[in-house]
PDB file of N, CA and C in Angstrom:
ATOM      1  N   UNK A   1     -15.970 -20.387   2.420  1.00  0.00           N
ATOM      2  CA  UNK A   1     -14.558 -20.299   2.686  1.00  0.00           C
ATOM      3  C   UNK A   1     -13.793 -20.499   1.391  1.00  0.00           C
ATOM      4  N   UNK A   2     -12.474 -19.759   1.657  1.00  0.00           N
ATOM      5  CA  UNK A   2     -11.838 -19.911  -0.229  1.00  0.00           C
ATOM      6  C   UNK A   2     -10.911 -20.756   0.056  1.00  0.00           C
ATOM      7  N   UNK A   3     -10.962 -21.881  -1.012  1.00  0.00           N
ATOM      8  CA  UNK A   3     -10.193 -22.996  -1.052  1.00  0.00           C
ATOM      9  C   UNK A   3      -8.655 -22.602  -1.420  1.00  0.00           C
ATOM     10  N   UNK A   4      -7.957 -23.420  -0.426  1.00  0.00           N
ATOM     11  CA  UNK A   4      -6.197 -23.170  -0.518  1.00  0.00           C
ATOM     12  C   UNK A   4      -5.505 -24.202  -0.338  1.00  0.00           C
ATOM     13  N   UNK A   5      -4.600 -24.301  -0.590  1.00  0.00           N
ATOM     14  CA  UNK A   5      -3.474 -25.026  -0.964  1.00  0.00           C
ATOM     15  C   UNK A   5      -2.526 -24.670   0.365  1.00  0.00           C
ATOM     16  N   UNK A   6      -1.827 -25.666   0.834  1.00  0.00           N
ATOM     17  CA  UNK A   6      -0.740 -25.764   1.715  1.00  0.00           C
ATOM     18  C   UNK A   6       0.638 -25.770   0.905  1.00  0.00           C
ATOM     19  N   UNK A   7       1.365 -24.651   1.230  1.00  0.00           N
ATOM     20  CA  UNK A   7       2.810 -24.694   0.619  1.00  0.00           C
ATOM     21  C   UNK A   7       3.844 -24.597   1.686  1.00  0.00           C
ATOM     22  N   UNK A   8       5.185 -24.991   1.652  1.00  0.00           N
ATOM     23  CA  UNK A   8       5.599 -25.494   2.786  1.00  0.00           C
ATOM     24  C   UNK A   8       7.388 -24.539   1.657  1.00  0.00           C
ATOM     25  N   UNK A   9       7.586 -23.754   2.554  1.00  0.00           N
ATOM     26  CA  UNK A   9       9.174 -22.687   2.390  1.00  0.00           C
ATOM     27  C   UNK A   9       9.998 -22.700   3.235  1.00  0.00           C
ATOM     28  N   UNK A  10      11.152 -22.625   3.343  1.00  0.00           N
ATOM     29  CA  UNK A  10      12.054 -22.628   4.007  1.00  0.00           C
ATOM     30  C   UNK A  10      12.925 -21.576   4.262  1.00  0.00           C
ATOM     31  N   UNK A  11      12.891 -20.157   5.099  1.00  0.00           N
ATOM     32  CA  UNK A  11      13.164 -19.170   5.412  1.00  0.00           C
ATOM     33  C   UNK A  11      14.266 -19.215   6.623  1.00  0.00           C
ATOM     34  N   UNK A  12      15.373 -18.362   5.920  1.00  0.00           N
ATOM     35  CA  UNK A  12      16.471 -17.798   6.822  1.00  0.00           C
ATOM     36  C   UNK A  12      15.705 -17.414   8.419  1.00  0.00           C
ATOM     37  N   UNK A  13      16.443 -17.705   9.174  1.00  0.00           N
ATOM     38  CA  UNK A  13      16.289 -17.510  10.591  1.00  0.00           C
ATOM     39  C   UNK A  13      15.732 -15.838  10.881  1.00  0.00           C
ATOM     40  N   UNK A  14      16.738 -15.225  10.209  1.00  0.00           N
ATOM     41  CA  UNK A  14      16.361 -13.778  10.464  1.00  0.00           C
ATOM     42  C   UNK A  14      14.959 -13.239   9.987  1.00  0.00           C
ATOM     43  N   UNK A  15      14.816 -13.950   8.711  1.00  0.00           N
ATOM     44  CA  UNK A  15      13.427 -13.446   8.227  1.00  0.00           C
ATOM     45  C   UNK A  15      12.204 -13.906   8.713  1.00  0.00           C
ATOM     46  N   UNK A  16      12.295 -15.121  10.128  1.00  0.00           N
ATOM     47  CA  UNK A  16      11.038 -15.318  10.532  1.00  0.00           C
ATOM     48  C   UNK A  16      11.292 -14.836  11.915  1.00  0.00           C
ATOM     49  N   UNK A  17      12.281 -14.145  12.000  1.00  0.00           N
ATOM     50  CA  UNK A  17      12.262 -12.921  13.601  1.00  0.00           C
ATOM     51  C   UNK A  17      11.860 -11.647  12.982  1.00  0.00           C
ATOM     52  N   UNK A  18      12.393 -11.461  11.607  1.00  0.00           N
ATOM     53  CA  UNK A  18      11.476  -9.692  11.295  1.00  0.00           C
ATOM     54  C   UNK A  18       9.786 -10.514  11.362  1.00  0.00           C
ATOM     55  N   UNK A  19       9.522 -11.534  10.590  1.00  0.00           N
ATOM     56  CA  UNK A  19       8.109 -11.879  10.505  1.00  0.00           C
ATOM     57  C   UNK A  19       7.155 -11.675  11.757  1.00  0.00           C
ATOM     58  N   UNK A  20       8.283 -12.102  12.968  1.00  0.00           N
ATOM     59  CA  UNK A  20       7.518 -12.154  14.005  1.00  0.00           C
ATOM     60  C   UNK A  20       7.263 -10.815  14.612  1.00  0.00           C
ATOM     61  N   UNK A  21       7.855 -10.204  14.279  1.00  0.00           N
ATOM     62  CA  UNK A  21       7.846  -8.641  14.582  1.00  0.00           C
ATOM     63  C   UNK A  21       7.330  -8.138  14.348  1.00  0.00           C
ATOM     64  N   UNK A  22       6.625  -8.582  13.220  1.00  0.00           N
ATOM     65  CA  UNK A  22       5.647  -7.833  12.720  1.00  0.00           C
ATOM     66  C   UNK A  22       4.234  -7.810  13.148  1.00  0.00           C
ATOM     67  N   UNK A  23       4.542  -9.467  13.635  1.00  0.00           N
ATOM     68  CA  UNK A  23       3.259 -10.381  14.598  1.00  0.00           C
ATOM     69  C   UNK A  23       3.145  -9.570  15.849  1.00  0.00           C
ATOM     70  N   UNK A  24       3.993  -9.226  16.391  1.00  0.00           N
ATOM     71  CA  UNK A  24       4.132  -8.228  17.761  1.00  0.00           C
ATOM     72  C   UNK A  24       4.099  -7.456  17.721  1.00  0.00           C
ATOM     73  N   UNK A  25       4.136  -6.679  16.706  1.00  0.00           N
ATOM     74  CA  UNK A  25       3.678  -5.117  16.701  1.00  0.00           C
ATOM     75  C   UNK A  25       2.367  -5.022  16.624  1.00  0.00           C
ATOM     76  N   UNK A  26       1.216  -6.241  15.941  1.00  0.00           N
ATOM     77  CA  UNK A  26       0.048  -5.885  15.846  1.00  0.00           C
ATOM     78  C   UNK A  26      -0.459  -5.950  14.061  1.00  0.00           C
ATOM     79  N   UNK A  27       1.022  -5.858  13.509  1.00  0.00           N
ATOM     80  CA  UNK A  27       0.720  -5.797  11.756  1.00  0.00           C
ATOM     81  C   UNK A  27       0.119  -6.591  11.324  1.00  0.00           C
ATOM     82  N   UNK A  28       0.175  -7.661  11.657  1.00  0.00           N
ATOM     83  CA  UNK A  28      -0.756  -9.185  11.119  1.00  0.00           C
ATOM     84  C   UNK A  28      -0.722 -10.059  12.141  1.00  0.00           C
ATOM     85  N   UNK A  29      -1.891 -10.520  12.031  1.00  0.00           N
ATOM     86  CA  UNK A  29      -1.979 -11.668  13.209  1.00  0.00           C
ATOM     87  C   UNK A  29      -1.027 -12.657  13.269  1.00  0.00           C
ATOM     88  N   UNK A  30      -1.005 -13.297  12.296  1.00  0.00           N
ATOM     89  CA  UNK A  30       0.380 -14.485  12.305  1.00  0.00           C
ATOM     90  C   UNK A  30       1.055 -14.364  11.556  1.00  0.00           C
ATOM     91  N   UNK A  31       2.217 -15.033  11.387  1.00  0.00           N
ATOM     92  CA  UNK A  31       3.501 -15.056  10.465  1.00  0.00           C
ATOM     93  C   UNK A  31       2.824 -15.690   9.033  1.00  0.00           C
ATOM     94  N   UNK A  32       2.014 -16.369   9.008  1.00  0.00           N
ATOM     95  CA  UNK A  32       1.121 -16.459   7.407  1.00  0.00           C
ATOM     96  C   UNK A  32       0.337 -15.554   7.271  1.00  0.00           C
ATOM     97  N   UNK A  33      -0.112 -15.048   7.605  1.00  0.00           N
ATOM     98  CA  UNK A  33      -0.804 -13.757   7.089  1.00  0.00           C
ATOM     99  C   UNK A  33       0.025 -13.010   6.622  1.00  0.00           C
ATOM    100  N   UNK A  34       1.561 -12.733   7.299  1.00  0.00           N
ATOM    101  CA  UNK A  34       2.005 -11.363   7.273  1.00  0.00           C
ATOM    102  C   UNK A  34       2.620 -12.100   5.622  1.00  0.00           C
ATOM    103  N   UNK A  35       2.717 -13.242   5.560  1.00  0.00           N
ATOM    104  CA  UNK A  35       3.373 -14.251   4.240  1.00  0.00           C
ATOM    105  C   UNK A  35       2.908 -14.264   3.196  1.00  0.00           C
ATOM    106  N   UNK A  36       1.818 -14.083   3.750  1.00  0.00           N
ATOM    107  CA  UNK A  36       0.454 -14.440   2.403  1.00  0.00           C
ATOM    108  C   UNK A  36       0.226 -12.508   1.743  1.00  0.00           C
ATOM    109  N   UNK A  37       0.199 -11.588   2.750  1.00  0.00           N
ATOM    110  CA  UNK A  37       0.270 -10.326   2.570  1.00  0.00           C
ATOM    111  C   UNK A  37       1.366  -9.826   1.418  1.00  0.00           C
ATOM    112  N   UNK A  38       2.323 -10.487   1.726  1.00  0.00           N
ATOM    113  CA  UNK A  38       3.523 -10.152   0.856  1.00  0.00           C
ATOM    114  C   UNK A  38       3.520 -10.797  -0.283  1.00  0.00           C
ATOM    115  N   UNK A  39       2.679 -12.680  -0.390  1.00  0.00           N
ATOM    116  CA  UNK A  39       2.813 -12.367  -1.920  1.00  0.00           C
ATOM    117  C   UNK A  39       1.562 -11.843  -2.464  1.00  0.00           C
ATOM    118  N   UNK A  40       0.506 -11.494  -1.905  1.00  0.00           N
ATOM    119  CA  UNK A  40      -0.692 -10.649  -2.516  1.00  0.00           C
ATOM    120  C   UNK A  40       0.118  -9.567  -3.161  1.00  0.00           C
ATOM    121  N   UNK A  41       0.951  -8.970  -2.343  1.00  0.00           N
ATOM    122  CA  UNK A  41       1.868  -7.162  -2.851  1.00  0.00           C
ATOM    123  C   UNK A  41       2.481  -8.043  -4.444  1.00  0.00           C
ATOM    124  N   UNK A  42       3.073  -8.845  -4.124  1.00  0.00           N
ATOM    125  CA  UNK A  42       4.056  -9.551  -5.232  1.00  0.00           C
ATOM    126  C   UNK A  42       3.392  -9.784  -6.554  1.00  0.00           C
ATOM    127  N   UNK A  43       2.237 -10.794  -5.715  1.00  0.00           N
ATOM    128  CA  UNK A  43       1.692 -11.123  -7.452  1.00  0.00           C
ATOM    129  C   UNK A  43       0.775  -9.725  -8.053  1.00  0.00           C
ATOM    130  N   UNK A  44       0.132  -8.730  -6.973  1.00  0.00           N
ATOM    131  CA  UNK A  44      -0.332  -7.932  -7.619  1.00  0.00           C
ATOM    132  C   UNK A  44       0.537  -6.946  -8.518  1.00  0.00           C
ATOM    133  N   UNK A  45       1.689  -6.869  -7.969  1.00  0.00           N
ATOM    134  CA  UNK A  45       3.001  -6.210  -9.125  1.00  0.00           C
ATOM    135  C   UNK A  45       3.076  -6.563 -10.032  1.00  0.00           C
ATOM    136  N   UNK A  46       3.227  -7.890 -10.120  1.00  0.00           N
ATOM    137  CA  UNK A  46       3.818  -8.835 -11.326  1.00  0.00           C
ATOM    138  C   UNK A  46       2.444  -8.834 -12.464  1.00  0.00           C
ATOM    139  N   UNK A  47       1.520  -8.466 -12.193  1.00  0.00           N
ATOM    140  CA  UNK A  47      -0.028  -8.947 -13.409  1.00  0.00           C
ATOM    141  C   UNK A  47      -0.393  -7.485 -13.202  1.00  0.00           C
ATOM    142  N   UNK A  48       0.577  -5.948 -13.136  1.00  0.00           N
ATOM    143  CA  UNK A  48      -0.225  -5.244 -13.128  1.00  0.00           C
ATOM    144  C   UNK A  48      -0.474  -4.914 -14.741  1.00  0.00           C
ATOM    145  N   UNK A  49      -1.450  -4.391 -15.441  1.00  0.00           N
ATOM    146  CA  UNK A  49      -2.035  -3.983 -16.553  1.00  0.00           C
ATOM    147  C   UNK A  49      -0.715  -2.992 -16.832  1.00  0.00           C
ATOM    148  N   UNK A  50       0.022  -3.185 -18.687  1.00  0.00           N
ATOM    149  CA  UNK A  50       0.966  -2.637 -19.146  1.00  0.00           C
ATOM    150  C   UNK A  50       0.808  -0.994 -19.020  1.00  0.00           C
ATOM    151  N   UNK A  51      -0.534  -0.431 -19.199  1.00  0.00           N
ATOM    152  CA  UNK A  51      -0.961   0.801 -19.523  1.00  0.00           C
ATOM    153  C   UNK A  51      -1.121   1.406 -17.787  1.00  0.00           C
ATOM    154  N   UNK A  52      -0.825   0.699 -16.759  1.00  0.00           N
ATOM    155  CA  UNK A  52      -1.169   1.149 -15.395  1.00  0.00           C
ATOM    156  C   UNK A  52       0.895   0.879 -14.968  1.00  0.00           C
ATOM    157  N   UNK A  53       0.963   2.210 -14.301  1.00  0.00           N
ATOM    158  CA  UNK A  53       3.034   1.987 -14.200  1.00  0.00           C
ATOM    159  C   UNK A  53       2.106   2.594 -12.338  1.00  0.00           C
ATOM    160  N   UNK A  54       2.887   1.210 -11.643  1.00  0.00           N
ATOM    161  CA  UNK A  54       2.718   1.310 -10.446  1.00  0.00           C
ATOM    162  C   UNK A  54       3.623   2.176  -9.925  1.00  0.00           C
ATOM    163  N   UNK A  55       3.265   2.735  -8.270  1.00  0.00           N
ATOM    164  CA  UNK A  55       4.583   3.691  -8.252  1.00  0.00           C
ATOM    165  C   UNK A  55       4.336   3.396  -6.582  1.00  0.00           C
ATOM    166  N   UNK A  56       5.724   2.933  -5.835  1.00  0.00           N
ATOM    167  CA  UNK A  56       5.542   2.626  -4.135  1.00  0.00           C
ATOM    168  C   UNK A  56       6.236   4.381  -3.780  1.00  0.00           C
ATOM    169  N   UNK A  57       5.560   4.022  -2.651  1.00  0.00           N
ATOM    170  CA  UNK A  57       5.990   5.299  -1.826  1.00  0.00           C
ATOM    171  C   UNK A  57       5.876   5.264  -0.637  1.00  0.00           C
ATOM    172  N   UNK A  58       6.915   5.444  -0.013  1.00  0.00           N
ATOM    173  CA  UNK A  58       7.140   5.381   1.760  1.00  0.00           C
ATOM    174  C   UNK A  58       7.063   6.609   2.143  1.00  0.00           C
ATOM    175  N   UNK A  59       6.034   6.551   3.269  1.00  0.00           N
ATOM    176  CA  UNK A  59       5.542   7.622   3.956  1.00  0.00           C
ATOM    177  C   UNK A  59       5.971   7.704   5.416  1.00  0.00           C
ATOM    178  N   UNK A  60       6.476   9.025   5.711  1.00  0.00           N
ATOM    179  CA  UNK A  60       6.659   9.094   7.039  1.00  0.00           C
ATOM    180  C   UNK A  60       5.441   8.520   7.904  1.00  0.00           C
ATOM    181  N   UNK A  61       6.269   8.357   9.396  1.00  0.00           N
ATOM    182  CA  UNK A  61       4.802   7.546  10.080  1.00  0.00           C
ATOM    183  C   UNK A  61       3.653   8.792  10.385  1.00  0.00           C
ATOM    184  N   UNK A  62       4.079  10.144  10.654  1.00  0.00           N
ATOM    185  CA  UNK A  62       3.403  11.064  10.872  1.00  0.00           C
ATOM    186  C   UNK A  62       2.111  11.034   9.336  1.00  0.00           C
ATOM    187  N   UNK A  63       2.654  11.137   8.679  1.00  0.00           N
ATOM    188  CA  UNK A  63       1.654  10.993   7.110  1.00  0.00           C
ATOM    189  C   UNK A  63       0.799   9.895   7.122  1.00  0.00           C
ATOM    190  N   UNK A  64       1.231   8.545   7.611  1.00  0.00           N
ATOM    191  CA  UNK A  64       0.458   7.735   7.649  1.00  0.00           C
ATOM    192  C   UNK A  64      -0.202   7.461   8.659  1.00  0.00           C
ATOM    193  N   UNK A  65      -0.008   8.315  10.163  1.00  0.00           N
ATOM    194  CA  UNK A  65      -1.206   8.508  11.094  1.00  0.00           C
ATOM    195  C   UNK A  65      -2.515   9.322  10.588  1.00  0.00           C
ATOM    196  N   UNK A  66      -1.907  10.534   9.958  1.00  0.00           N
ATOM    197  CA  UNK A  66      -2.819  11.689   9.004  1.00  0.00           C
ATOM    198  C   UNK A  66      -3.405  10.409   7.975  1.00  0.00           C
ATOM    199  N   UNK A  67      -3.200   9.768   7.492  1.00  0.00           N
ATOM    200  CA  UNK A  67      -4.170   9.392   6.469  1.00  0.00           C
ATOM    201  C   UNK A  67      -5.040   8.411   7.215  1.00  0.00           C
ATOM    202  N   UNK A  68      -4.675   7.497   8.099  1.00  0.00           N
ATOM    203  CA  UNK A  68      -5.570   6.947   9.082  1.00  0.00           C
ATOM    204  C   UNK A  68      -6.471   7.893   9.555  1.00  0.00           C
ATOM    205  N   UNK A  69      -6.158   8.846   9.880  1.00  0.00           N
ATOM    206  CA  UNK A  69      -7.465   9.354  10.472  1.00  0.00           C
ATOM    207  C   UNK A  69      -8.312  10.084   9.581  1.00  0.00           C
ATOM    208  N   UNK A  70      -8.008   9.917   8.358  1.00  0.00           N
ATOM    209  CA  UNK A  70      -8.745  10.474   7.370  1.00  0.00           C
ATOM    210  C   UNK A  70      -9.762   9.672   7.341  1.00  0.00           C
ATOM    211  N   UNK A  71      -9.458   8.208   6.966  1.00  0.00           N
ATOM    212  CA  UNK A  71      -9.937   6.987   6.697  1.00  0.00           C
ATOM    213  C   UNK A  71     -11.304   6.901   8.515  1.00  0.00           C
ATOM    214  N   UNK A  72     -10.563   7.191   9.506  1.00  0.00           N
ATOM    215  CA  UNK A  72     -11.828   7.080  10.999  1.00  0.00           C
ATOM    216  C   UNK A  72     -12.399   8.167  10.406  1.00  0.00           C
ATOM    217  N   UNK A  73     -11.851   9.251  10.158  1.00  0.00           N
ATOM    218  CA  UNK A  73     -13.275  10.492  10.002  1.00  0.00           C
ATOM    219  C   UNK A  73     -14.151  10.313   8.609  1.00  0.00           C
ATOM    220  N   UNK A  74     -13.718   9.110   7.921  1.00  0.00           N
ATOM    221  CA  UNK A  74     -14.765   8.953   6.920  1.00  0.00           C
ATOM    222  C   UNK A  74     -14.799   9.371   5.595  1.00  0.00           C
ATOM    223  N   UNK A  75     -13.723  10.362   5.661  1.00  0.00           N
ATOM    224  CA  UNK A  75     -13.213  11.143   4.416  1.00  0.00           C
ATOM    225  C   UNK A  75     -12.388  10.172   3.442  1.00  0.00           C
ATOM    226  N   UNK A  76     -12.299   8.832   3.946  1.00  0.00           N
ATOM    227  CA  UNK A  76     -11.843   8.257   2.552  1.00  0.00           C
ATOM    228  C   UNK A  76     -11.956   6.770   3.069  1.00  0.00           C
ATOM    229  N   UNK A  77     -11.999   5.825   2.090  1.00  0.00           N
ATOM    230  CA  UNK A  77     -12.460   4.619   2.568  1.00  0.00           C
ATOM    231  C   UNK A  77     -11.686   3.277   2.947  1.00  0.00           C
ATOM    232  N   UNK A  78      -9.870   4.286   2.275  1.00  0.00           N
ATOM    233  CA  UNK A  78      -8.656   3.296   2.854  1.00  0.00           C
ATOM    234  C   UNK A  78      -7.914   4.207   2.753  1.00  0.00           C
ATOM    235  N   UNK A  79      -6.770   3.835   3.525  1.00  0.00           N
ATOM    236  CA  UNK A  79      -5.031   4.957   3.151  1.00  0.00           C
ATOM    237  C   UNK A  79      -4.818   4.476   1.965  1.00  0.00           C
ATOM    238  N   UNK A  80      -5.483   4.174   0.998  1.00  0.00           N
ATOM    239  CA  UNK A  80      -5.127   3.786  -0.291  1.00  0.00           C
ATOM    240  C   UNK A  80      -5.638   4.596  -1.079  1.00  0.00           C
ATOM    241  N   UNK A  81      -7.468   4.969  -0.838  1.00  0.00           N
ATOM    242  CA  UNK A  81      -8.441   5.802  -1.768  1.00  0.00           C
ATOM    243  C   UNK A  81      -7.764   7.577  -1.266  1.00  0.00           C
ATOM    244  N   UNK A  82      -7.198   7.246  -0.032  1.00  0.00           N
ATOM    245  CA  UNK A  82      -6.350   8.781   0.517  1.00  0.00           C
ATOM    246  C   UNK A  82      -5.741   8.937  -0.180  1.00  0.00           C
ATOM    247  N   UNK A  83      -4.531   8.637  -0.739  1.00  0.00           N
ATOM    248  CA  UNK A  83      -3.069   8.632  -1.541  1.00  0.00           C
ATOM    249  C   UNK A  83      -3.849   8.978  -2.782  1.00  0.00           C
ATOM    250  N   UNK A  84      -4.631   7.979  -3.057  1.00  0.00           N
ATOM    251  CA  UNK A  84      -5.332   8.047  -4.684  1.00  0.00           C
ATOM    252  C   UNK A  84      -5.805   9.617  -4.610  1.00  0.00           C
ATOM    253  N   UNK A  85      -7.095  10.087  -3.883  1.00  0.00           N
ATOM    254  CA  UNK A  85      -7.009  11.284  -3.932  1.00  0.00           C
ATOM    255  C   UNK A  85      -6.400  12.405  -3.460  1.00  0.00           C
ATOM    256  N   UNK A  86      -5.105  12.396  -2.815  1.00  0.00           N
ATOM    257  CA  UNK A  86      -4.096  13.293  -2.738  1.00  0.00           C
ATOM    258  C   UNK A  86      -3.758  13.677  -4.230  1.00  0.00           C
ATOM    259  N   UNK A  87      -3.105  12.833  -4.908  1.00  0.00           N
ATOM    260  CA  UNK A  87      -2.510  12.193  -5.557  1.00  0.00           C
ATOM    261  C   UNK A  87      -3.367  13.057  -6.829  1.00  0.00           C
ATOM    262  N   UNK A  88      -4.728  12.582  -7.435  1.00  0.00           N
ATOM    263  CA  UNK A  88      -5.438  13.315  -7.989  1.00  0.00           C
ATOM    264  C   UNK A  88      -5.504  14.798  -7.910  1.00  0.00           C
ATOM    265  N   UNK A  89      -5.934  15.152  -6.947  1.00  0.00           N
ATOM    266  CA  UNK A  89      -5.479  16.443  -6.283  1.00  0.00           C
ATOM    267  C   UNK A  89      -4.223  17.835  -7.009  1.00  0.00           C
ATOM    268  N   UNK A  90      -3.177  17.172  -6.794  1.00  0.00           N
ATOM    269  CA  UNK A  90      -1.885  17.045  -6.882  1.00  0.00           C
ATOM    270  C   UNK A  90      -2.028  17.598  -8.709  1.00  0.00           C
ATOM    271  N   UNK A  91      -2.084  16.575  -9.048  1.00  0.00           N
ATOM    272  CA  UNK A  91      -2.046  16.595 -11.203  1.00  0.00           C
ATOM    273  C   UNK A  91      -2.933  17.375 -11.341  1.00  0.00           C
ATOM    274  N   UNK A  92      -4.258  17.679 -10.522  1.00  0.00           N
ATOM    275  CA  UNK A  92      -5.031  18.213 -10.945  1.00  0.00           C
ATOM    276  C   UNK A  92      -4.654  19.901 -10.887  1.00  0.00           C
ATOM    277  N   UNK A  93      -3.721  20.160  -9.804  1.00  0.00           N
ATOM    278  CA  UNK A  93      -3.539  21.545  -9.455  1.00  0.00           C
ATOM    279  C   UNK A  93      -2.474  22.029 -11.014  1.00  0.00           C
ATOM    280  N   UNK A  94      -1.823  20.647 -10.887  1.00  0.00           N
ATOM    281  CA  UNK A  94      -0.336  20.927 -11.637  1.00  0.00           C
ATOM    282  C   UNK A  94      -0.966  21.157 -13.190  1.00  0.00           C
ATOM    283  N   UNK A  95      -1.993  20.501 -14.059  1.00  0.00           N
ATOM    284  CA  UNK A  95      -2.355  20.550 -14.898  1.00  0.00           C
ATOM    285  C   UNK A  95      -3.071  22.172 -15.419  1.00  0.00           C
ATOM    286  N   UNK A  96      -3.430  22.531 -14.211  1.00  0.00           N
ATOM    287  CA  UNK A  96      -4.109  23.757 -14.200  1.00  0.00           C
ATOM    288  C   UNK A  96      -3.147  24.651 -14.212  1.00  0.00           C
ATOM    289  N   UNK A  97      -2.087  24.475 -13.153  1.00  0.00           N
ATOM    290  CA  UNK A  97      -1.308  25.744 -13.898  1.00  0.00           C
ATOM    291  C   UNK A  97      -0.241  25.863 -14.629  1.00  0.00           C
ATOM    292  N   UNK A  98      -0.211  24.523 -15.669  1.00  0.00           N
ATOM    293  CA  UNK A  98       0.339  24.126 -16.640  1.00  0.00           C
ATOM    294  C   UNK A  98      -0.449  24.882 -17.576  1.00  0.00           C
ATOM    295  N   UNK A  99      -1.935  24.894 -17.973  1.00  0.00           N
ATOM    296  CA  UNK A  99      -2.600  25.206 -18.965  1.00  0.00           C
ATOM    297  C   UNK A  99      -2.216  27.079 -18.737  1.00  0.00           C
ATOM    298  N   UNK A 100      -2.619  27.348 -17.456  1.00  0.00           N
ATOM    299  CA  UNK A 100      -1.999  28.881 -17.159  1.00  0.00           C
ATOM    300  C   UNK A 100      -1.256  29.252 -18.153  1.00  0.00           C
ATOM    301  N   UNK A 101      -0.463  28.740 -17.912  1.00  0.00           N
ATOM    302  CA  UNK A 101       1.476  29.018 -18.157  1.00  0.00           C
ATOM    303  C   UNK A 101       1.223  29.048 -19.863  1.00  0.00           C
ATOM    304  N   UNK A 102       0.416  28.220 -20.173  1.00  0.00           N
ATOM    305  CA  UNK A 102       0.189  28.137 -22.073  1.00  0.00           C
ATOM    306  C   UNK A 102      -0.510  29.132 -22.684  1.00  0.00           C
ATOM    307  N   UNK A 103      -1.358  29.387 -21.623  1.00  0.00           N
ATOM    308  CA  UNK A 103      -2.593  30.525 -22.315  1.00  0.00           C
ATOM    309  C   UNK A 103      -1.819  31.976 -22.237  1.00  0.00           C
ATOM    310  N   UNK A 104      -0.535  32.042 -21.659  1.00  0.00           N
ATOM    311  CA  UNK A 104       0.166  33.706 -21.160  1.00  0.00           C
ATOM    312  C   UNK A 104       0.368  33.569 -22.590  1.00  0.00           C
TER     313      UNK A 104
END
Protein backbone atom coordinates (compact mmCIF):
# COMPACT_ATOMS: atom_id res chain seq x y z
CA UNK A 1 0.00 0.00 0.00
CA UNK A 2 1.43 3.66 -0.80
CA UNK A 3 2.00 5.63 2.15
CA UNK A 4 -0.09 9.06 2.53
CA UNK A 5 -0.50 11.80 4.36
CA UNK A 6 -3.91 13.22 5.63
CA UNK A 7 -4.56 16.86 4.49
CA UNK A 8 -7.52 18.55 5.73
CA UNK A 9 -9.10 21.84 3.00
CA UNK A 10 -11.75 23.80 3.30
CA UNK A 11 -14.04 24.09 0.16
CA UNK A 12 -16.89 26.46 -0.85
CA UNK A 13 -20.24 24.74 -0.50
CA UNK A 14 -20.78 24.69 -4.20
CA UNK A 15 -17.62 22.92 -4.99
CA UNK A 16 -18.39 19.88 -2.83
CA UNK A 17 -22.05 19.63 -4.63
CA UNK A 18 -20.19 19.72 -8.22
CA UNK A 19 -17.74 17.08 -6.30
CA UNK A 20 -20.58 15.11 -5.46
CA UNK A 21 -21.82 15.02 -8.81
CA UNK A 22 -19.38 13.75 -9.99
CA UNK A 23 -19.66 10.91 -7.23
CA UNK A 24 -23.21 10.32 -8.79
CA UNK A 25 -22.59 10.20 -12.04
CA UNK A 26 -20.20 7.28 -11.54
CA UNK A 27 -16.83 9.57 -12.30
CA UNK A 28 -15.09 8.63 -9.11
CA UNK A 29 -16.04 6.77 -6.35
CA UNK A 30 -15.73 9.41 -3.66
CA UNK A 31 -15.27 13.03 -3.32
CA UNK A 32 -11.32 12.18 -2.52
CA UNK A 33 -10.69 10.44 -5.29
CA UNK A 34 -12.41 12.82 -7.54
CA UNK A 35 -9.78 15.43 -5.17
CA UNK A 36 -6.90 13.54 -5.38
CA UNK A 37 -7.66 13.12 -9.41
CA UNK A 38 -7.49 16.78 -9.78
CA UNK A 39 -4.34 17.37 -8.08
CA UNK A 40 -2.65 14.35 -9.98
CA UNK A 41 -3.98 16.66 -13.40
CA UNK A 42 -2.35 19.74 -11.38
CA UNK A 43 0.87 18.56 -10.28
CA UNK A 44 1.32 16.65 -13.51
CA UNK A 45 1.01 20.23 -15.36
CA UNK A 46 3.09 21.99 -13.13
CA UNK A 47 6.55 19.35 -13.48
CA UNK A 48 5.77 18.89 -17.09
CA UNK A 49 9.37 18.59 -18.96
CA UNK A 50 10.24 22.33 -20.64
CA UNK A 51 10.79 20.58 -24.15
CA UNK A 52 7.12 18.68 -23.80
CA UNK A 53 4.18 21.99 -24.30
CA UNK A 54 1.06 20.19 -23.00
CA UNK A 55 -2.07 20.88 -24.92
CA UNK A 56 -5.97 20.11 -23.15
CA UNK A 57 -8.67 19.46 -25.38
CA UNK A 58 -12.37 19.03 -24.82
CA UNK A 59 -14.06 16.58 -26.70
CA UNK A 60 -17.52 16.27 -27.59
CA UNK A 61 -19.23 13.39 -25.61
CA UNK A 62 -19.95 11.64 -28.98
CA UNK A 63 -15.84 11.60 -29.60
CA UNK A 64 -15.29 10.43 -26.33
CA UNK A 65 -17.82 7.46 -26.56
CA UNK A 66 -15.82 6.71 -30.10
CA UNK A 67 -12.61 6.62 -28.30
CA UNK A 68 -13.96 4.38 -25.49
CA UNK A 69 -14.83 1.98 -27.68
CA UNK A 70 -11.71 2.04 -29.35
CA UNK A 71 -10.04 1.38 -26.06
CA UNK A 72 -13.13 -2.11 -25.48
CA UNK A 73 -12.21 -3.17 -29.05
CA UNK A 74 -8.58 -3.20 -28.11
CA UNK A 75 -7.34 -0.85 -30.64
CA UNK A 76 -5.75 1.29 -28.07
CA UNK A 77 -4.90 0.88 -24.50
CA UNK A 78 -6.51 4.28 -23.04
CA UNK A 79 -8.54 7.39 -24.52
CA UNK A 80 -5.22 8.77 -23.95
CA UNK A 81 -2.87 6.27 -26.29
CA UNK A 82 -6.27 7.10 -28.77
CA UNK A 83 -5.75 10.94 -28.88
CA UNK A 84 -1.91 10.20 -28.90
CA UNK A 85 -2.43 8.22 -32.01
CA UNK A 86 -5.04 10.30 -33.70
CA UNK A 87 -2.98 12.95 -33.05
CA UNK A 88 0.22 11.23 -34.65
CA UNK A 89 -1.81 10.35 -37.45
CA UNK A 90 -2.86 13.85 -38.04
CA UNK A 91 1.16 15.49 -38.33
CA UNK A 92 1.89 12.60 -39.97
CA UNK A 93 -0.62 13.20 -42.95
CA UNK A 94 0.12 17.04 -42.62
CA UNK A 95 3.94 16.56 -42.86
CA UNK A 96 3.50 14.53 -45.95
CA UNK A 97 1.75 16.88 -47.78
CA UNK A 98 3.79 19.57 -46.60
CA UNK A 99 6.91 17.80 -48.14
CA UNK A 100 4.43 17.45 -51.44
CA UNK A 101 3.87 21.02 -51.64
CA UNK A 102 8.06 21.49 -51.48
CA UNK A 103 9.02 18.95 -53.95
CA UNK A 104 6.32 20.85 -56.81
Amino acid sequence: MVESERVTIRLPNERIQALQALVDQGRFSTISDAIRAAIDKFVEGEFTPEYIEKITVELPKGNVVSLKELVQDGDSVSVDDAIRNAVREYIRKRVAKSMEELER
